[in-house]
N, C-alpha and C. Protein backbone atom coordinates (compact mmCIF):
# COMPACT_ATOMS: atom_id res chain seq x y z
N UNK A 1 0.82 -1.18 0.00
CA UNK A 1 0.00 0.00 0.00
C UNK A 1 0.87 1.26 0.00
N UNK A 2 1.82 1.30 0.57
CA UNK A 2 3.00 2.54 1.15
C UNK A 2 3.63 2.52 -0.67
N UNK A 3 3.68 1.73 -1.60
CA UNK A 3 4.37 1.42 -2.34
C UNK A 3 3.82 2.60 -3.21
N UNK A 4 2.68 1.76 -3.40
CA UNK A 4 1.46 2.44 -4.36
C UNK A 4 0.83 3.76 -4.46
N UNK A 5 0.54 3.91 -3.23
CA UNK A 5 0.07 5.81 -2.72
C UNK A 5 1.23 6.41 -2.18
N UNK A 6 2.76 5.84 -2.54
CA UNK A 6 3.78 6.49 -2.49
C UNK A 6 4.20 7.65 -3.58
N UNK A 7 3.33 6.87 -4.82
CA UNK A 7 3.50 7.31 -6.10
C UNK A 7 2.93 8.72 -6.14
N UNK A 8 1.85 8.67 -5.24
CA UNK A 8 0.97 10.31 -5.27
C UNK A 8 1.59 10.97 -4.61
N UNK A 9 2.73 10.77 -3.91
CA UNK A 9 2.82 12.20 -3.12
C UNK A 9 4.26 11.80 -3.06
N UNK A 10 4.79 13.18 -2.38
CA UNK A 10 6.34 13.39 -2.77
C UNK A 10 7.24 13.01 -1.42
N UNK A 11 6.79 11.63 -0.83
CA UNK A 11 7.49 11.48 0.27
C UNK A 11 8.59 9.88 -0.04
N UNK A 12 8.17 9.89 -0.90
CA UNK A 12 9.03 8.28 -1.15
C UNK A 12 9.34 8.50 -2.74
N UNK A 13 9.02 9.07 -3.48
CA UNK A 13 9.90 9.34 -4.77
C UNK A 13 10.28 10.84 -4.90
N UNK A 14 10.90 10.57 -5.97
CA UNK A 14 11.51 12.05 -6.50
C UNK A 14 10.35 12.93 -7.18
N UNK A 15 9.91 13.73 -7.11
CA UNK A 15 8.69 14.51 -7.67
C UNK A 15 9.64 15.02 -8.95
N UNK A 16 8.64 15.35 -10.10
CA UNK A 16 9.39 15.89 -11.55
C UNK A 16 8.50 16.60 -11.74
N UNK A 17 8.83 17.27 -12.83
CA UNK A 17 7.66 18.48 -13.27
C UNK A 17 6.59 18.01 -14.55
N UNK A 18 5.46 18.73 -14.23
CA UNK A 18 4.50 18.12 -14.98
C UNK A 18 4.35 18.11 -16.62
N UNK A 19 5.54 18.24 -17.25
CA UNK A 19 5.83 17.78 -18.49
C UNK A 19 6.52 17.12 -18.48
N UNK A 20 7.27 16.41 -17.70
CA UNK A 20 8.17 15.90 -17.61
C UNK A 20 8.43 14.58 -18.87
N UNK A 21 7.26 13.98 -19.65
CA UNK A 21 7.26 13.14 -19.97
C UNK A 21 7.20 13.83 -22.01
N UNK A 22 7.29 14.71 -21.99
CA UNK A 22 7.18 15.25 -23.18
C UNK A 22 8.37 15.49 -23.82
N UNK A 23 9.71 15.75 -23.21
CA UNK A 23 10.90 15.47 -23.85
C UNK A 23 11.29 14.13 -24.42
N UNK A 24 11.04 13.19 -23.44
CA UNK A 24 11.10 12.40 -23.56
C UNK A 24 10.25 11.00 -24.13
N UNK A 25 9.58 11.30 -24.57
CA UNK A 25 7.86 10.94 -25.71
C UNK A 25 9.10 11.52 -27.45
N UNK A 26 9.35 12.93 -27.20
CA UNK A 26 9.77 13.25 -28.72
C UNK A 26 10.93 13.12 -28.96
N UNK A 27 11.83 12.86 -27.58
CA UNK A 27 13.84 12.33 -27.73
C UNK A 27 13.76 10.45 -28.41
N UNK A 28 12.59 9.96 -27.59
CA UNK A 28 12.93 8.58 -27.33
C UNK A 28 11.91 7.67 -28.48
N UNK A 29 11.44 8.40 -29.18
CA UNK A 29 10.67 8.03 -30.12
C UNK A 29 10.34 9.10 -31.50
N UNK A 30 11.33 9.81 -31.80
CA UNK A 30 11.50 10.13 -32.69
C UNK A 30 12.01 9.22 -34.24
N UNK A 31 11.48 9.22 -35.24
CA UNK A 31 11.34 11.00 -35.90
C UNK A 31 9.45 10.45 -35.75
N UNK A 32 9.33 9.35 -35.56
CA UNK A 32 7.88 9.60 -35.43
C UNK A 32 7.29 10.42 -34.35
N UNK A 33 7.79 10.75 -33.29
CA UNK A 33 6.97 11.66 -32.70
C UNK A 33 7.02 13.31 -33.19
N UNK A 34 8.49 13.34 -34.03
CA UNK A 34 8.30 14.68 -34.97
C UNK A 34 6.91 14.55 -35.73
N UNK A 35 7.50 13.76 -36.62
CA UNK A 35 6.12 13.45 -37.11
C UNK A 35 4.50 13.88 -37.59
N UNK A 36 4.25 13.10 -35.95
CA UNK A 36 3.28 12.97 -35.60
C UNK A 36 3.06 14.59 -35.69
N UNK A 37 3.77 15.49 -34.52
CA UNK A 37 3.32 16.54 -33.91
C UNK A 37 3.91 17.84 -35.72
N UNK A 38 4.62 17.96 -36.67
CA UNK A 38 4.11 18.11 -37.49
C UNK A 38 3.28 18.24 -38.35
N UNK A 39 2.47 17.17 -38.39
CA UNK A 39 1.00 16.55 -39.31
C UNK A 39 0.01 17.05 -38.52
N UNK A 40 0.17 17.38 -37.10
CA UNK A 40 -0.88 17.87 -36.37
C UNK A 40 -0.67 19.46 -36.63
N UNK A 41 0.60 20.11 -36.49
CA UNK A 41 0.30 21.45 -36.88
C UNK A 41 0.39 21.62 -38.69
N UNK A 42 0.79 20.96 -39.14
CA UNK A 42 0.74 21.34 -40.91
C UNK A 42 -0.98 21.29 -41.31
N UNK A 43 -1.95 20.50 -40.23
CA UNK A 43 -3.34 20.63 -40.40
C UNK A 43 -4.07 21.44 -39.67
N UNK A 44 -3.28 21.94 -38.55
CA UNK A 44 -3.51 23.04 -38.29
C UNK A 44 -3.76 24.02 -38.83
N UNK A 45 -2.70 24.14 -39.13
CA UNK A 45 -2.11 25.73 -39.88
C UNK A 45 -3.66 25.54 -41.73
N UNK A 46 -3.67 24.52 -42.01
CA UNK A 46 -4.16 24.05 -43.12
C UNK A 46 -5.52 24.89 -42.86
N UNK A 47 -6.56 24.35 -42.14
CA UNK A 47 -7.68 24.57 -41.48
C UNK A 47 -8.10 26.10 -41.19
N UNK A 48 -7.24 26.65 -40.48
CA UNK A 48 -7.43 27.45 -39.72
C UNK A 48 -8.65 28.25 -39.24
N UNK A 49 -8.79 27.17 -38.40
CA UNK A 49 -10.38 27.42 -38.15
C UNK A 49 -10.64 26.98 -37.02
N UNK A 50 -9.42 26.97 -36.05
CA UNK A 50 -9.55 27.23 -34.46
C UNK A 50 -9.97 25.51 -33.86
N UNK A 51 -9.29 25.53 -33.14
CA UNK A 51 -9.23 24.38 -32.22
C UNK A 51 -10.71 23.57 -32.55
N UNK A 52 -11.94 24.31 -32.04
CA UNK A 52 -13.09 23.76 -32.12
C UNK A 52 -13.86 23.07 -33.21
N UNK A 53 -13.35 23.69 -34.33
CA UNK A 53 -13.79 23.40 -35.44
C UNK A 53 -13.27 22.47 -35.94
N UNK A 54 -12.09 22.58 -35.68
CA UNK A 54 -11.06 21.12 -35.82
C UNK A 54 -11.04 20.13 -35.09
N UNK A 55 -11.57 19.49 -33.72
CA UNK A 55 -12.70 18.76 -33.17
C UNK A 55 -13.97 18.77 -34.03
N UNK A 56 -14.33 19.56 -34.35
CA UNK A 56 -15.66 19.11 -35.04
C UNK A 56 -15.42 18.07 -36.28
N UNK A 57 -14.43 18.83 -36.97
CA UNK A 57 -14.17 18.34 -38.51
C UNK A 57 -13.42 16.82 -38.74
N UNK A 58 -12.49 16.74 -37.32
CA UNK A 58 -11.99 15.33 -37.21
C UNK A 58 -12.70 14.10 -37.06
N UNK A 59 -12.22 13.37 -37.73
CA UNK A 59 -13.15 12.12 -38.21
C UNK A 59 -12.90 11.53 -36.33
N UNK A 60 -14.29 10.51 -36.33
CA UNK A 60 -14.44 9.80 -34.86
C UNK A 60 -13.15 9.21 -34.44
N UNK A 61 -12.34 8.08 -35.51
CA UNK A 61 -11.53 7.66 -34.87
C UNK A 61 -10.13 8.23 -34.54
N UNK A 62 -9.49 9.41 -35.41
CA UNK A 62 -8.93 9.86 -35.05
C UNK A 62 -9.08 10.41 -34.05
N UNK A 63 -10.39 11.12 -33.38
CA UNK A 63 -10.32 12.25 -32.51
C UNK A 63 -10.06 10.75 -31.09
N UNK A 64 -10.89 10.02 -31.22
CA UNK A 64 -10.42 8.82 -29.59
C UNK A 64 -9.34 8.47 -29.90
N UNK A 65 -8.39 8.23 -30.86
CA UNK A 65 -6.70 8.49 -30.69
C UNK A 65 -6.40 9.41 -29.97
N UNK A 66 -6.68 10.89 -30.43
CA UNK A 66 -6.29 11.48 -29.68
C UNK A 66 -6.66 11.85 -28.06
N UNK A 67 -8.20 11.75 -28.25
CA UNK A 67 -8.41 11.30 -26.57
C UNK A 67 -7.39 10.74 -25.42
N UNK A 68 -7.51 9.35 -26.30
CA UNK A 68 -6.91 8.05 -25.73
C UNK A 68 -5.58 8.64 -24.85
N UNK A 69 -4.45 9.14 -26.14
CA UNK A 69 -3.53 9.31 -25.84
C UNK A 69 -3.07 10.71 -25.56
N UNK A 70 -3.82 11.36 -25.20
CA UNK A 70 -3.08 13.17 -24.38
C UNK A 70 -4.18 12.41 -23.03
N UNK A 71 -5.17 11.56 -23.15
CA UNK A 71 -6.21 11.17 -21.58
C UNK A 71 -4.74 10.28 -20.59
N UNK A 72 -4.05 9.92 -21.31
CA UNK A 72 -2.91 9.01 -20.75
C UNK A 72 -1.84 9.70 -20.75
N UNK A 73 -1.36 10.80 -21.27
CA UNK A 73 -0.36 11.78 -21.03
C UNK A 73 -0.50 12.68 -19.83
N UNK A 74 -1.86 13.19 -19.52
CA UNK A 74 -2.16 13.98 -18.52
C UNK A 74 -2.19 13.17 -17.13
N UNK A 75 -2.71 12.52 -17.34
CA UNK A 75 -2.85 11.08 -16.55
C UNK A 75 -1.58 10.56 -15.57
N UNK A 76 -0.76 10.34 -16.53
CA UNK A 76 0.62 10.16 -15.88
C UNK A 76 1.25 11.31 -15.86
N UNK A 77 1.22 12.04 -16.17
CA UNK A 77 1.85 13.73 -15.80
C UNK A 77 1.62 14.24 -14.71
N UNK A 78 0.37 13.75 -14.46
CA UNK A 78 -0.14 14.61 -12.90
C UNK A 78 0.23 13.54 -11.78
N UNK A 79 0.90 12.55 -11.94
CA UNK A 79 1.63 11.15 -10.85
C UNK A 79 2.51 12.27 -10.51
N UNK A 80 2.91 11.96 -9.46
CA UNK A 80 3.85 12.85 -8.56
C UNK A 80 5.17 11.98 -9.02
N UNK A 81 4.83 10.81 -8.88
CA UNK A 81 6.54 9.94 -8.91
C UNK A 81 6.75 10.03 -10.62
N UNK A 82 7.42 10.17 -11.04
CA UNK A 82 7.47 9.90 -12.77
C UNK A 82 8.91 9.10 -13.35
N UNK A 83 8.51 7.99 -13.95
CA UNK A 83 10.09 7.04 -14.46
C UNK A 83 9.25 7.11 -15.82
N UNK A 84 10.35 7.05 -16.66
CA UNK A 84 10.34 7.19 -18.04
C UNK A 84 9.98 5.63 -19.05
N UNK A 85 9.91 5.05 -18.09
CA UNK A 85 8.99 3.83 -18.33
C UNK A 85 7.59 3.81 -18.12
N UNK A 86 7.01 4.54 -17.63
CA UNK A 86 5.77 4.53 -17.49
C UNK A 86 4.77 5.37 -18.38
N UNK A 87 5.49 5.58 -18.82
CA UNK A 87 4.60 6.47 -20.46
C UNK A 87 4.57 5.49 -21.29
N UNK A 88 5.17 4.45 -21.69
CA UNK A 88 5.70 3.51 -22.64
C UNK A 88 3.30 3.22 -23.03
N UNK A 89 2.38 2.78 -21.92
CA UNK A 89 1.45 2.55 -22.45
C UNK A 89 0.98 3.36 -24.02
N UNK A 90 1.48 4.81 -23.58
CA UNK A 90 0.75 5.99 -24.54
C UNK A 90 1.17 5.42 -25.72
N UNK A 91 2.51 4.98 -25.88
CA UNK A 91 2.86 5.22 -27.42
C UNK A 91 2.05 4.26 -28.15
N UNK A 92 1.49 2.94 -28.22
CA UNK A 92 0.54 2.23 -28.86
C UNK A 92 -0.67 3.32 -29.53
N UNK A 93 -1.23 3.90 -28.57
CA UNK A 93 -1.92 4.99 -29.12
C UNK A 93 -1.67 6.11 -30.20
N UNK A 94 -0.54 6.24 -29.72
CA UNK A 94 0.17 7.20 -30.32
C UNK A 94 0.65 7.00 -32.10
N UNK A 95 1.05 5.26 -32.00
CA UNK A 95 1.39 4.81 -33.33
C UNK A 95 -0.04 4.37 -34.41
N UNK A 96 -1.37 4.52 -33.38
CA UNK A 96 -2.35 4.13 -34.39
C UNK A 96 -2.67 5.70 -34.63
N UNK A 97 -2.59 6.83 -33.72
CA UNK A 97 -3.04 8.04 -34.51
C UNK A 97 -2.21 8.51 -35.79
N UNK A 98 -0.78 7.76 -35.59
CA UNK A 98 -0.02 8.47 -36.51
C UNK A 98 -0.43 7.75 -37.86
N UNK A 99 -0.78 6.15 -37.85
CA UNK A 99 -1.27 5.61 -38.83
C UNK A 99 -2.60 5.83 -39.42
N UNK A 100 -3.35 6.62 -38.31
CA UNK A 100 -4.73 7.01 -38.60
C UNK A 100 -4.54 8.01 -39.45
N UNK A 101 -3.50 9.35 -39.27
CA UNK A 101 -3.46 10.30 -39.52
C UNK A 101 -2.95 10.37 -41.09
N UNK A 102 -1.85 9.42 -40.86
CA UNK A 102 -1.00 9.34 -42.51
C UNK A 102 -2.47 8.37 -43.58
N UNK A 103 -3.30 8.02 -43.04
CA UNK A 103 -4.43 7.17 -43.57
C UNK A 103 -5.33 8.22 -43.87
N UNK A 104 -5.61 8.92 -43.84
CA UNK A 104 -6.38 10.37 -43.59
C UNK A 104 -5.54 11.33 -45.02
N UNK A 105 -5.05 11.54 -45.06
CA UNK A 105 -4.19 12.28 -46.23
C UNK A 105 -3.72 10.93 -47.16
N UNK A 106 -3.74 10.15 -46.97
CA UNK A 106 -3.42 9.11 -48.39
C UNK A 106 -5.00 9.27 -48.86
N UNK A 107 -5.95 9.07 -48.12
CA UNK A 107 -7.51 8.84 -48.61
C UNK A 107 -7.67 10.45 -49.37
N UNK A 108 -7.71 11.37 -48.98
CA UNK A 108 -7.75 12.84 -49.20
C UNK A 108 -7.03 13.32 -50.65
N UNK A 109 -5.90 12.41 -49.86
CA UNK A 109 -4.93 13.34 -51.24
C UNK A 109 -4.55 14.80 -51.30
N UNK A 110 -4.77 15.40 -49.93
CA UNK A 110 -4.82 16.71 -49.68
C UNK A 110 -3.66 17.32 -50.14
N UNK A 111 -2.40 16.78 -49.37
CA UNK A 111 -1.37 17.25 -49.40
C UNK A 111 -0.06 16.59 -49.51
N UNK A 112 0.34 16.43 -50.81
CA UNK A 112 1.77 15.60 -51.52
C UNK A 112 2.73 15.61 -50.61
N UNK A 113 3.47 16.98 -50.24
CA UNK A 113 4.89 17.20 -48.97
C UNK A 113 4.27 16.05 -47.82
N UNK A 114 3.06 16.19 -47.46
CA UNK A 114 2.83 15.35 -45.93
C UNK A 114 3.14 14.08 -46.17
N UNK A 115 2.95 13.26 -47.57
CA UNK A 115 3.20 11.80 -47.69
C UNK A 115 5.08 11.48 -47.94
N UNK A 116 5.17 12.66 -48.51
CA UNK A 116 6.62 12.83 -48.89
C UNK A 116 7.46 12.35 -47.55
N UNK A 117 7.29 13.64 -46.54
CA UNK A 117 7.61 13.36 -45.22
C UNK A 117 7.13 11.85 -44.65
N UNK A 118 6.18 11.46 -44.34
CA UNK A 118 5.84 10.02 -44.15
C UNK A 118 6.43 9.49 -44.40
N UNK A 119 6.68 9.22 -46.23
CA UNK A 119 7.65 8.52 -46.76
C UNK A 119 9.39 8.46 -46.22
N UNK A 120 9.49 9.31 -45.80
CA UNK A 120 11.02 9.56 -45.67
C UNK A 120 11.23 9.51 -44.44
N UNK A 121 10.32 9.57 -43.30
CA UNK A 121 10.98 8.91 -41.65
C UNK A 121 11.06 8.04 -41.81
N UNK A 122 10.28 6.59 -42.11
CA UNK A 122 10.93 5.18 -42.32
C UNK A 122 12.36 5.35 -42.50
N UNK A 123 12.88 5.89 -43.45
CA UNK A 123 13.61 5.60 -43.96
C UNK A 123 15.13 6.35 -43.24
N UNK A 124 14.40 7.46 -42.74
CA UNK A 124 15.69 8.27 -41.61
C UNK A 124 15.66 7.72 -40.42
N UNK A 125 14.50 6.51 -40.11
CA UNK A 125 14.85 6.21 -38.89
C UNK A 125 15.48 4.69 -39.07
N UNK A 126 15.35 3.77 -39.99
CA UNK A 126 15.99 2.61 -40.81
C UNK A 126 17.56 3.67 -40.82
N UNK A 127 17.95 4.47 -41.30
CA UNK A 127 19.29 5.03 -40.96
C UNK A 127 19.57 5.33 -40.04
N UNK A 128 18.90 6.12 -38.74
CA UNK A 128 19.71 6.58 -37.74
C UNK A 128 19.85 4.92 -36.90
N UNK A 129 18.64 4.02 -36.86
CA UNK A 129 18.66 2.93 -36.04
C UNK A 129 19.60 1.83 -36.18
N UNK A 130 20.06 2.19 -37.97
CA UNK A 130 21.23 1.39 -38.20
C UNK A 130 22.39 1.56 -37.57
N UNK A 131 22.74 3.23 -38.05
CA UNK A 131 24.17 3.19 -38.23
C UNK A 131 24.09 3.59 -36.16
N UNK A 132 23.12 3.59 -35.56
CA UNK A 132 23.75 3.47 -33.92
C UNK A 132 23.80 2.09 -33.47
N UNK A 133 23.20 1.10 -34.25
CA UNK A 133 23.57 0.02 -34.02
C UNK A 133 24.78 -0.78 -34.61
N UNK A 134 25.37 -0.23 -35.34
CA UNK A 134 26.67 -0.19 -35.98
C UNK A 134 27.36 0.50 -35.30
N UNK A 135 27.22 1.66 -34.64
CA UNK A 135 28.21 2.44 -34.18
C UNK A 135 28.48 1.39 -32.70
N UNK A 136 27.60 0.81 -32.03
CA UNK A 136 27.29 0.39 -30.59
C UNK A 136 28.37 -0.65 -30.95
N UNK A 137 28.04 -1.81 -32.02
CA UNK A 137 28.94 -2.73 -32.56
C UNK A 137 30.34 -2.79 -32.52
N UNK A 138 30.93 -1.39 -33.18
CA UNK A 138 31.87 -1.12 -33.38
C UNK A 138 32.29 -0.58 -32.15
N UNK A 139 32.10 -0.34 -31.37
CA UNK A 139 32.60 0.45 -30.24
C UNK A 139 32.82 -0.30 -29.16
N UNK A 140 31.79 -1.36 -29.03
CA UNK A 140 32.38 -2.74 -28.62
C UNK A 140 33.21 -3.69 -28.89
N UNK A 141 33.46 -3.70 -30.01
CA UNK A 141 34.48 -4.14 -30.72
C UNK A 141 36.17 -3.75 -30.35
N UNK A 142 35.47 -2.72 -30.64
CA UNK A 142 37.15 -1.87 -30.14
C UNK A 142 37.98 -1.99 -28.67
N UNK A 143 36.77 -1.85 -27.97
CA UNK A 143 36.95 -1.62 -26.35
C UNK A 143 36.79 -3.14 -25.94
N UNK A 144 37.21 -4.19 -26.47
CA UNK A 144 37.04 -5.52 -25.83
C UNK A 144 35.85 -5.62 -24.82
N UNK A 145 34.64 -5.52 -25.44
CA UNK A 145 33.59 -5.79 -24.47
C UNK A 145 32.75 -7.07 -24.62
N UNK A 146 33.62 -8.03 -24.10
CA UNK A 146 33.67 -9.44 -23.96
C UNK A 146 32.45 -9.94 -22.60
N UNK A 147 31.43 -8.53 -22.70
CA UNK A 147 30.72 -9.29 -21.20
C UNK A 147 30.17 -10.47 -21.51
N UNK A 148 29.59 -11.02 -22.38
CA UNK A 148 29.13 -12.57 -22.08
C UNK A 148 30.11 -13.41 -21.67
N UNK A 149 31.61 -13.26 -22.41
CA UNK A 149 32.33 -14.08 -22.50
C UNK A 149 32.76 -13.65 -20.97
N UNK A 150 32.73 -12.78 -19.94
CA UNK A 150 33.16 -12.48 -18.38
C UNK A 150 32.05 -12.89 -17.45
N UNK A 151 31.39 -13.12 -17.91
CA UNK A 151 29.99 -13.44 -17.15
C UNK A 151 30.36 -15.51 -17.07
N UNK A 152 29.95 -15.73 -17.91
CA UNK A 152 30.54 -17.39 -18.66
C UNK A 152 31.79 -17.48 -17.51
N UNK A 153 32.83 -16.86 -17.45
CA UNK A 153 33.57 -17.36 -16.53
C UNK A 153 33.93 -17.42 -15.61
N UNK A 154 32.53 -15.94 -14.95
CA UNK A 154 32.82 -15.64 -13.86
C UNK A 154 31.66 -17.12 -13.17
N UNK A 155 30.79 -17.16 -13.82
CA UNK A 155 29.77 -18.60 -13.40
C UNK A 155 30.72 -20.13 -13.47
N UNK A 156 31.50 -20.19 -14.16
CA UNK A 156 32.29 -21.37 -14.12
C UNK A 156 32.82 -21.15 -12.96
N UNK A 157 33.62 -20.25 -12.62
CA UNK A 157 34.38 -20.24 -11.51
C UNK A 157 33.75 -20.37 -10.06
N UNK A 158 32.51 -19.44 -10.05
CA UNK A 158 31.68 -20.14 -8.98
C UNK A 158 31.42 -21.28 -8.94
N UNK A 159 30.62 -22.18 -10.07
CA UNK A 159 30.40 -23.68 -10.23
C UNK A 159 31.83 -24.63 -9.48
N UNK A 160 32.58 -24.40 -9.68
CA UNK A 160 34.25 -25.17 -9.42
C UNK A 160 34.07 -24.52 -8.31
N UNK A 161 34.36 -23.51 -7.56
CA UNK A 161 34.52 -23.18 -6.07
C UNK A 161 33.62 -24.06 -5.20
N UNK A 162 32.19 -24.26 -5.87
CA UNK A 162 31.04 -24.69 -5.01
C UNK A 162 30.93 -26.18 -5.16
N UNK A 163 30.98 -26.56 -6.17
CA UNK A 163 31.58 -27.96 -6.58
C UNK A 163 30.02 -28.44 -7.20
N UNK A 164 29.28 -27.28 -8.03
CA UNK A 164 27.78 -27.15 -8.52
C UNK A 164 28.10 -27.81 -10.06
N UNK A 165 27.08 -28.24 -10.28
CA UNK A 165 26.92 -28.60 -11.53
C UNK A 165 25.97 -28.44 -12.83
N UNK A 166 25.95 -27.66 -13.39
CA UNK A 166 25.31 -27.02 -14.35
C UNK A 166 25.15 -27.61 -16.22
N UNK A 167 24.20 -27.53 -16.55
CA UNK A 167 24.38 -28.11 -17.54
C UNK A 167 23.08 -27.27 -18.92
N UNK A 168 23.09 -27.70 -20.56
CA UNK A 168 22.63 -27.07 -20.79
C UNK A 168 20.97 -28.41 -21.21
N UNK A 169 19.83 -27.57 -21.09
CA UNK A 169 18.54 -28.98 -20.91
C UNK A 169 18.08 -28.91 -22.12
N UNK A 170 17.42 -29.74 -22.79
CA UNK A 170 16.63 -29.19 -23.88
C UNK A 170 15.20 -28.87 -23.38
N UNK A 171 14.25 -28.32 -24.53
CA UNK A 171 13.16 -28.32 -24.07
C UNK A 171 12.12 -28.12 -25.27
N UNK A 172 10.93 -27.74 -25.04
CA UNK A 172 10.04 -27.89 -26.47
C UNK A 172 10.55 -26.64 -27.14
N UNK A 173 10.25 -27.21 -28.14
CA UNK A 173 10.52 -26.46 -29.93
C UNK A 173 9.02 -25.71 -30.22
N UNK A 174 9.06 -24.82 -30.45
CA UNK A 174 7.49 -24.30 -30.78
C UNK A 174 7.86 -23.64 -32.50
């Protein structure tokens, strides 16, 4: 219980500020969360016809995307305790508005640059996701970072101290 209603108040975690989760929504999930928040003001700006009208004009399922997911941003924003794991629910939401949204202008045909852009985060994020996983590769590489292979012997060596016996089992194939 102390665990749980620890979370509301600022006596057992670190309190953060109530955006706290918005840097980190557009650092840690980019370029789609550029994106996203792009396509929302490029239809903005498109419209211009004020917040309300643009609720009116948005089709049903987009608008409970967006419900869904600023109802779960505020939600966890106003938690007193905040870890950057705990937003992780929103983004599901987040990836059907963006698919709702890019679904919305393919049907329309409104606007060529918006698919353009669409088109081309795949493809900048297929590059940035590569070459840091190449870079991670290589950098391990370099720096002898042999942890499986230190782990492996740091467990053998316990096994022989303790005089344990370990082995590898099979099990079902699915």
């Amino acid at each position: 219980m102390k665990e749980f209603l620890g979370r509301f108040s600022q006596t057992v975690h670190r309190p953060e500020p109530v955006l706290y989760y918005l840097p980190h929504l557009l650092h840690k999930f980019a370029p789609w969360s550029v994106l996203i928040v792009a396509l929302v003001v490029s239809t903005f700006r498109r419209t211009r016809s004020g917040i309300r009208n643009l609720f009116r004009q948005t089709e049903p399922d987009i608008l409970w995307l967006v419900c869904c997911s600023l109802g779960g941003f505020v939600v966890m924003s106003l938690v007193q305790s905040k870890r950057v794991d705990r937003i992780y629910p929103v983004v599901p939401p987040l990836c059907m508005l963006l698919a709702a949204i890019v679904g919305h202008f393919r049907i329309k045909k409104t606007d060529e640059r918006t698919l353009q852009w669409s088109a081309a985060a795949p493809l900048f994020s297929i590059v940035f996701t590569g070459s840091y996983a190449v870079a991670k590769i290589v950098s391990d590489y370099r720096h002898d970072a042999d942890h499986l292979e230190v782990f492996s012997r740091a467990v053998n060596k316990e096994a022989i101290a303790h005089h344990w016996r370990y082995e590898v089992i099979s099990g079902p194939t699915y």
